[in-house]
Protein backbone atom coordinates (compact mmCIF):
# COMPACT_ATOMS: atom_id res chain seq x y z
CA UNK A 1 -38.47 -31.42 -75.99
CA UNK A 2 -41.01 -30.04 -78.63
CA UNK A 3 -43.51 -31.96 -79.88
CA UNK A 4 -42.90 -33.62 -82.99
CA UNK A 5 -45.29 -32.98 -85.84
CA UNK A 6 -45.52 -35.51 -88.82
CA UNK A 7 -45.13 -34.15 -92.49
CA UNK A 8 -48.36 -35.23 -94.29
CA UNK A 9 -46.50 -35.04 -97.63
CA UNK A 10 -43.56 -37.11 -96.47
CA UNK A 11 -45.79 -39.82 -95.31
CA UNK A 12 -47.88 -40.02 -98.33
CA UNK A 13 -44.78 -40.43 -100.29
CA UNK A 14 -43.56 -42.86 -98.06
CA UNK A 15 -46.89 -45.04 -98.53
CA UNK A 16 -46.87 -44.68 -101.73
CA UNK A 17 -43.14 -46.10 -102.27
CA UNK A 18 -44.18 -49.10 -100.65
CA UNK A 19 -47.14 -49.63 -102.61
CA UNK A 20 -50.15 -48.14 -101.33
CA UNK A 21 -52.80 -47.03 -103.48
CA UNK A 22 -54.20 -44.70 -101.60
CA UNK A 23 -53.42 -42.93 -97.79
CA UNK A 24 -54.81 -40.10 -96.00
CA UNK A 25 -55.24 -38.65 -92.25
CA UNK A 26 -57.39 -37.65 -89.60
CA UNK A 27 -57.37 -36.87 -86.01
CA UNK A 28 -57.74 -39.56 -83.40
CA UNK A 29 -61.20 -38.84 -82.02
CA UNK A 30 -64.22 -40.62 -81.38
CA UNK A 31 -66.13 -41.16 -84.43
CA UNK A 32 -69.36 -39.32 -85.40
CA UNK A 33 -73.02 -39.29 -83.34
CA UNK A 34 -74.42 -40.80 -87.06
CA UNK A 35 -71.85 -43.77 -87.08
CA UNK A 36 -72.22 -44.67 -83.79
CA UNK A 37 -76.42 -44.45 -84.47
CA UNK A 38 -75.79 -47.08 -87.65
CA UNK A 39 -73.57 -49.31 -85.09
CA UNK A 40 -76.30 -49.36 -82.81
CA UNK A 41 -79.08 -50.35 -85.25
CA UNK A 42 -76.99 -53.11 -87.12
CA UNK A 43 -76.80 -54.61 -83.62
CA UNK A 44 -79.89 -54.25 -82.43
CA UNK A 45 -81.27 -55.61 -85.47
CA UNK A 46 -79.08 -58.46 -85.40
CA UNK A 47 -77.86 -57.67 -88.90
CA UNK A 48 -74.45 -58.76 -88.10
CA UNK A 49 -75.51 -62.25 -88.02
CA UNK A 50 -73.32 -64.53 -85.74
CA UNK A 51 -70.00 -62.44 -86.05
CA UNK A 52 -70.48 -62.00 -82.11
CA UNK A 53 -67.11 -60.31 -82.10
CA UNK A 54 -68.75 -57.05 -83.22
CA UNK A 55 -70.48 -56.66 -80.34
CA UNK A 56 -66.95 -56.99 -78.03
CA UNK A 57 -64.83 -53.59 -77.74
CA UNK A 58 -67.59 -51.71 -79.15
CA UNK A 59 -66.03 -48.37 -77.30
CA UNK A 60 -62.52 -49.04 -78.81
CA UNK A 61 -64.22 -49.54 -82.28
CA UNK A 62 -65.96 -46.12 -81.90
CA UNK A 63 -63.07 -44.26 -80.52
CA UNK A 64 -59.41 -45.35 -81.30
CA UNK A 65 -57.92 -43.32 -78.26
CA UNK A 66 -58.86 -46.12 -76.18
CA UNK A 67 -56.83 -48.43 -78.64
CA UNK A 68 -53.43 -46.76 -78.21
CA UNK A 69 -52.51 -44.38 -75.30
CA UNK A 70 -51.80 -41.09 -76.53
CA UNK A 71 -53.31 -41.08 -80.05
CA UNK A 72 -53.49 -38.23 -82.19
CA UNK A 73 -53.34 -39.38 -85.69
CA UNK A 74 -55.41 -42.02 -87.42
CA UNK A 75 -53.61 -43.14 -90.98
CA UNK A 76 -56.08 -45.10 -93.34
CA UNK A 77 -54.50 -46.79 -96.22
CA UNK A 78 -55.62 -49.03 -99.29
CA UNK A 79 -54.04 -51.53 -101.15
CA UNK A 80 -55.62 -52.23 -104.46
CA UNK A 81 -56.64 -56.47 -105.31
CA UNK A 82 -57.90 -56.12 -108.78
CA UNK A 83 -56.82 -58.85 -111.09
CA UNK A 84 -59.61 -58.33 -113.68
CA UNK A 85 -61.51 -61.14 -115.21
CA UNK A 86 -63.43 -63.27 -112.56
CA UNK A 87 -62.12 -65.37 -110.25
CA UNK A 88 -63.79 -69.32 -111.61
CA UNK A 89 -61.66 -72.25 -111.12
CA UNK A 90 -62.72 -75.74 -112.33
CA UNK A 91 -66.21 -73.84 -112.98
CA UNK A 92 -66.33 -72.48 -109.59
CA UNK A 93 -65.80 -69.19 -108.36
CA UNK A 94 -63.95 -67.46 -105.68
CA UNK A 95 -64.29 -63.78 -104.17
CA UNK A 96 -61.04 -61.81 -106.11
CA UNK A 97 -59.94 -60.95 -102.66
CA UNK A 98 -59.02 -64.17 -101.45
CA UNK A 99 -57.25 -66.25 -104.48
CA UNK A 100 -53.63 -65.30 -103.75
CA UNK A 101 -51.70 -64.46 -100.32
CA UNK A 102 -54.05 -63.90 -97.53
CA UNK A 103 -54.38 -59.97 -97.67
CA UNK A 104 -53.20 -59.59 -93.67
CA UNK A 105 -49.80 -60.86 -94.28
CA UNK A 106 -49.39 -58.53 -97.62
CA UNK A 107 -50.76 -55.45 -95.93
CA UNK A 108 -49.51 -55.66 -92.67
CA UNK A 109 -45.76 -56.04 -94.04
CA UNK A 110 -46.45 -53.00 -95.50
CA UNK A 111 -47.97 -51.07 -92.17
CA UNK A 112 -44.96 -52.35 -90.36
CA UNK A 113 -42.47 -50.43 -92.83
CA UNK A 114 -44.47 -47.44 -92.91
CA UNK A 115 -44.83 -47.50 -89.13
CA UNK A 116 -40.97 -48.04 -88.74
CA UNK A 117 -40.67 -45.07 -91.32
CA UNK A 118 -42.38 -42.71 -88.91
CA UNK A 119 -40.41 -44.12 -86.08
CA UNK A 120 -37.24 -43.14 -87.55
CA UNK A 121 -38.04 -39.60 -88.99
CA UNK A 122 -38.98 -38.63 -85.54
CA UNK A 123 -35.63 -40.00 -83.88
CA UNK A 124 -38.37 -42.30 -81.30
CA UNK A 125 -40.79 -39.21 -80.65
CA UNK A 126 -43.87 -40.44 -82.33
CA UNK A 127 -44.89 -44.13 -82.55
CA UNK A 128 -48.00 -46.49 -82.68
CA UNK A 129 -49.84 -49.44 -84.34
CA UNK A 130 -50.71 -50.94 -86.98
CA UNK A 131 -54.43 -52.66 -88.10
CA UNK A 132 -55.86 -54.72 -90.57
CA UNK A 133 -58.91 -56.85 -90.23
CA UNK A 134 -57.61 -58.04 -86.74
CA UNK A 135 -58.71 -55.76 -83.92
CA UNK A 136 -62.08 -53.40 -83.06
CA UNK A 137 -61.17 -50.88 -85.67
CA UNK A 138 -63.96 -49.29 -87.44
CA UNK A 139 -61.74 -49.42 -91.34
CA UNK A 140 -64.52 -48.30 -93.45
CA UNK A 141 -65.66 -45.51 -91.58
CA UNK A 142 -61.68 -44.62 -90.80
CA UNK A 143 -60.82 -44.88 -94.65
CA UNK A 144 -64.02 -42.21 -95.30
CA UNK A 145 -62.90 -39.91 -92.65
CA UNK A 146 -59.37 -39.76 -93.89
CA UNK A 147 -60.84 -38.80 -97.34
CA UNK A 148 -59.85 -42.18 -99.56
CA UNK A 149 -63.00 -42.07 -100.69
CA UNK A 150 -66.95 -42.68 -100.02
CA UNK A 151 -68.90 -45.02 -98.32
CA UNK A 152 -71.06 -46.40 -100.79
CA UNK A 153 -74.52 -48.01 -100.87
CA UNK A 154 -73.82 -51.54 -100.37
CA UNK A 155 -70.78 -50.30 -97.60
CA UNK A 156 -67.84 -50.69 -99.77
CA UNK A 157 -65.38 -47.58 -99.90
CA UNK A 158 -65.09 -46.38 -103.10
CA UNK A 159 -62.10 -44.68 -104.43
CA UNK A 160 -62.70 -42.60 -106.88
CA UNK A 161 -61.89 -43.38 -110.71
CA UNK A 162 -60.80 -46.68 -109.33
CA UNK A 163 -63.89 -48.38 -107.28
CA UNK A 164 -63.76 -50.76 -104.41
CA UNK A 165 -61.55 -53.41 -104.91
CA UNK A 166 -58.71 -52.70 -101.86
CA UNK A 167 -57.74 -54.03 -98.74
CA UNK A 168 -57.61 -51.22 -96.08
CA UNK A 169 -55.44 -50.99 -93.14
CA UNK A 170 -54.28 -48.49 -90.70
CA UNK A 171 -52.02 -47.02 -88.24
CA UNK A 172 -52.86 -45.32 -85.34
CA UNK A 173 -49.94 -42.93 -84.24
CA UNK A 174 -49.21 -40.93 -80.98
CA UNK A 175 -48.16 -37.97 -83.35
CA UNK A 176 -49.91 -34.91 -84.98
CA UNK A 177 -49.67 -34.40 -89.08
CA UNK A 178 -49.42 -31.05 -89.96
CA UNK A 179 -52.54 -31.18 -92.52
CA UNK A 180 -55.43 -33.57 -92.27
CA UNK A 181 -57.51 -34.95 -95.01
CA UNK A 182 -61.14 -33.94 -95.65
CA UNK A 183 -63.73 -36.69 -95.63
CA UNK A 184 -65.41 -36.85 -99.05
CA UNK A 185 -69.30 -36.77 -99.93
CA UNK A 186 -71.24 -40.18 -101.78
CA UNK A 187 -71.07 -39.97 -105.46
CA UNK A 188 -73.96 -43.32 -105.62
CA UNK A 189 -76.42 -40.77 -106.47
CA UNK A 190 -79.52 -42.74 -106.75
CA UNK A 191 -77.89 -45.93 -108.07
CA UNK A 192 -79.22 -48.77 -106.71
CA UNK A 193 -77.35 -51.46 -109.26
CA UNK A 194 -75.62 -53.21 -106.24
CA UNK A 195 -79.16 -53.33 -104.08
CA UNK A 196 -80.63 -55.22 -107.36
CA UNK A 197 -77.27 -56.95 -107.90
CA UNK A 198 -78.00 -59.28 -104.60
CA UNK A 199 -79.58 -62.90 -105.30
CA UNK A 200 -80.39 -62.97 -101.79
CA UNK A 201 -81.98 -59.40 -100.84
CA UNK A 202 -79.36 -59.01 -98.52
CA UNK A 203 -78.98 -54.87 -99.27
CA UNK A 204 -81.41 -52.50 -98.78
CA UNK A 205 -81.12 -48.33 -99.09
CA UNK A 206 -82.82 -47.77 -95.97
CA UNK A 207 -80.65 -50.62 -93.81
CA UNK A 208 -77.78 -51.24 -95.29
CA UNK A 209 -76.18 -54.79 -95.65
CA UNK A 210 -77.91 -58.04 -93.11
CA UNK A 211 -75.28 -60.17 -92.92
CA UNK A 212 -77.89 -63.14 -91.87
CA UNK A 213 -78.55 -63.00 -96.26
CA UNK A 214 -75.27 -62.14 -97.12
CA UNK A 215 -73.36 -64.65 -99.28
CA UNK A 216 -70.28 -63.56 -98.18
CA UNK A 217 -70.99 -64.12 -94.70
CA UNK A 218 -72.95 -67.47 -95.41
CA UNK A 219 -69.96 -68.85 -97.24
CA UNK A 220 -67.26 -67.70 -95.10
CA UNK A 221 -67.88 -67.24 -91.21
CA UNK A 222 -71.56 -69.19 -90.73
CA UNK A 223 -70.72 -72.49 -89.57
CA UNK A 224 -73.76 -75.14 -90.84
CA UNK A 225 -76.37 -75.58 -92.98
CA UNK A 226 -77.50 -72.24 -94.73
CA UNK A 227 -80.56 -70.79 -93.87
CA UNK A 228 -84.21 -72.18 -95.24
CA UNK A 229 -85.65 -68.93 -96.31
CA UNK A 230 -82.80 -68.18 -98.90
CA UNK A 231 -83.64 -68.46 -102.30
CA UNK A 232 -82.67 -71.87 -103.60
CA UNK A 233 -79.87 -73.00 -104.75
CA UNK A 234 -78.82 -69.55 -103.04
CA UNK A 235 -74.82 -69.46 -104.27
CA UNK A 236 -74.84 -69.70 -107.93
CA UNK A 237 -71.36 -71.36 -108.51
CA UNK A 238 -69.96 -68.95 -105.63
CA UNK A 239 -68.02 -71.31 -103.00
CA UNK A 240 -66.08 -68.56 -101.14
CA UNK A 241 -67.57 -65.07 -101.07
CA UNK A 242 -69.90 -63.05 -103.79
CA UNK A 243 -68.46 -60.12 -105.80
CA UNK A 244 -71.92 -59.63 -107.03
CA UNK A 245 -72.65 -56.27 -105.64
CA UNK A 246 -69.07 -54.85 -105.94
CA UNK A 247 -69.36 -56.57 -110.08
CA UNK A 248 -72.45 -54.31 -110.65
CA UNK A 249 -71.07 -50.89 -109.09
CA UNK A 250 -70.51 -48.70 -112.35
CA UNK A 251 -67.14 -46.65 -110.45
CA UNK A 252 -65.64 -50.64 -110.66
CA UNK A 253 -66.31 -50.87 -114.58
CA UNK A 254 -62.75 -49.30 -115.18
CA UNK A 255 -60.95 -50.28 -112.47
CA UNK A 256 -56.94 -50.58 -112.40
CA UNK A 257 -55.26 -54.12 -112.06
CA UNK A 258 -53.26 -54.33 -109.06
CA UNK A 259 -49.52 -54.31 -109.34
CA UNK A 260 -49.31 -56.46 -106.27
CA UNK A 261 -48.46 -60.03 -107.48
CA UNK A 262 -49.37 -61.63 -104.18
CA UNK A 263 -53.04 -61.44 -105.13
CA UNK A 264 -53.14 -62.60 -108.34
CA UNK A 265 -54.74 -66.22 -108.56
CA UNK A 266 -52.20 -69.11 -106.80
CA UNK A 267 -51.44 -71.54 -109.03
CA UNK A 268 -52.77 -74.50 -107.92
CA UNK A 269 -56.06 -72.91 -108.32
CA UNK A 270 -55.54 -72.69 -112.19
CA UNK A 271 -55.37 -76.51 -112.68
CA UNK A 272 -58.44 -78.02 -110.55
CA UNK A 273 -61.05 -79.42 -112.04
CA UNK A 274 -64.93 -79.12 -110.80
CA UNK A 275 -64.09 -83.08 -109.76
CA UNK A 276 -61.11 -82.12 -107.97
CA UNK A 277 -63.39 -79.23 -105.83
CA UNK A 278 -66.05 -82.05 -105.22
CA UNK A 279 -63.69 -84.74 -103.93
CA UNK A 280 -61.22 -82.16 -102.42
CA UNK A 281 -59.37 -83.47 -99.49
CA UNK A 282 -57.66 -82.17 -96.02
CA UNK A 283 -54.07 -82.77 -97.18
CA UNK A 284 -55.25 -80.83 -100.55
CA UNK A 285 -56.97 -78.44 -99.11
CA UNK A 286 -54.39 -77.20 -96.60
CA UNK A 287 -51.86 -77.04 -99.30
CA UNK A 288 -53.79 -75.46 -102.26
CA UNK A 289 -54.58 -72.97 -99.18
CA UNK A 290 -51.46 -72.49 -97.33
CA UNK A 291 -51.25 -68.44 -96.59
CA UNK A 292 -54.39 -67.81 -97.90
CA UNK A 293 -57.74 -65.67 -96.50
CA UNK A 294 -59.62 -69.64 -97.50
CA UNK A 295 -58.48 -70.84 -94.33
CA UNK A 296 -61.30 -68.95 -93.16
CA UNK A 297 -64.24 -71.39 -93.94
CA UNK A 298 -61.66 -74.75 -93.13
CA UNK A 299 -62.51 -77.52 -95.48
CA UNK A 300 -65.96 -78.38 -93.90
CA UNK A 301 -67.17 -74.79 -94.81
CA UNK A 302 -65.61 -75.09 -98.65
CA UNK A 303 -67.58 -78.79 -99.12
CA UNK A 304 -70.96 -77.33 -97.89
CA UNK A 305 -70.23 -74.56 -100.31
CA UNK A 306 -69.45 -76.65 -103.24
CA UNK A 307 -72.28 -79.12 -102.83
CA UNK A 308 -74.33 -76.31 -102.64
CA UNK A 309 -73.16 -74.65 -105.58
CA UNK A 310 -76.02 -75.00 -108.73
CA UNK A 311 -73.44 -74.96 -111.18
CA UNK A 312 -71.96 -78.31 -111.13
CA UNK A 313 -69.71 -79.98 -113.77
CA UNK A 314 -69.56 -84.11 -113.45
């Protein structure tokens, strides 16, 4: 039987249809000497704070052969979030990426139909899996290579005309495409808005993002108090996540709203009040945050956050 070779044009259509933003491909191969160097400095330095499950799988996350036997194709895809004006709720504010349906469910629905679509327009010849935000795949570097955009200086991808706001997932499938996408070069320039965006110093041109400053990290995965050497009060009236440095990127200053209605803003976010957020309970908090990216922090996380939010409203 000959091998069966994927139609790059029928596949981008086919993402497309079910709502991708963006999708491009490149061949399964161990990534590049210069991505592996930058793994092995954010490591070493301890920039990736205590997200200990970077350090696990490190081979599969540098080379996705050893994540699916036979691999030939790697398909990066983006799902746009954007719901435009900030995301403040009873006078505190929430990352846009996590206020409606928790982004894995949304995108990974999505990678299963495009998967099945490949399964079925090879009659069972090609197959694979899908990714997103759950196993030792490298996404940004993936999304790059397969030419959605660039990497840019606080180590968002940015599309271009449409900045950073997307989820990214992927598949990785046991069949060639018959073209491949060219990575594409930075278009930051010398722009260092996002480096002088941070409150915390957490980005820097030389070493990229330290996680250990990061209010995204603090707020979401560090479990405890926050660090003494941050600036204080270090969160603003930020409780989950900081869209600071993605806010002050110029390619995000005319970015299109997502047609996806799963991440536009829940609504029992619309109605609490900054009294609510302080006195927030388990039953409410599991409920406001049923299917939703929140989870993340669990209620203990989300009360440090909002006590230690400066803006508060009595």
């Amino acid at each position: 039987m000959s091998e069966f070779i994927l139609s790059h044009t029928a596949l981008k259509a086919e993402a497309q249809r079910l709502g991708f933003s963006v999708c491009g491909c490149a061949p399964a191969a161990p990534v590049e000497d210069w991505r592996c160097r930058q793994w092995e400095h954010y490591l070493a330095n301890h920039h990736h704070a205590g997200m200990a499950y970077l350090e696990s799988h490190l081979d599969k996350r540098l080379n996705p052969r050893l994540l699916v036997d036979g691999a030939q194709t790697v398909v990066s895809l983006a799902l746009n979030y954007y719901q435009g004006d900030a995301c403040t709720f009873g006078s505190y504010q929430f990352a846009r990426y996590a206020v409606g349906r928790d982004y894995h469910e949304v995108v990974k629905e999505r990678l299963a139909a495009l998967l099945q679509f490949v399964r079925q327009v090879s009659d069972g010849r090609a197959d694979g899996r899908a990714f997103c935000d759950t196993a030792p795949v490298d996404e940004h570097y993936w999304a790059w290579r397969c030419g959605l955009g660039w990497l840019g200086r606080n180590t968002q991808l940015i599309v271009p005309r449409a900045g950073s706001h997307f989820f990214l997932g992927e598949l990785i499938l046991t069949a060639p495409v018959d073209h491949y996408d060219a990575p594409m070069s930075s278009h930051c320039g010398n722009c260092l808005r996002c480096v002088k965006a941070c409150p915390t110093g957490a980005l820097s041109p030389a070493d990229g993002l330290d996680a250990r400053r990061c209010l995204s990290y603090l707020t979401i995965e560090h479990r405890g108090p926050f660090p003494p050497e941050l600036p204080h009060p270090p969160l603003g009236n930020c409780i989950y996540g900081c869209d600071r440095c993605i806010a002050a990127c110029p390619h995000n200053q005319s970015a299109p709203l997502t047609e996806v209605q799963d991440f536009y803003p829940r609504p029992q976010l619309t109605t609490m009040t900054a009294h609510e957020w302080q006195n927030l309970t388990s039953e409410q908090f599991s409920r406001i945050f049923t299917h939703s990216a929140v989870k993340r922090t669990k209620l203990e996380g989300l009360l440090r956050n909002i006590k230690c939010a400066s803006f508060l409203i009595e």
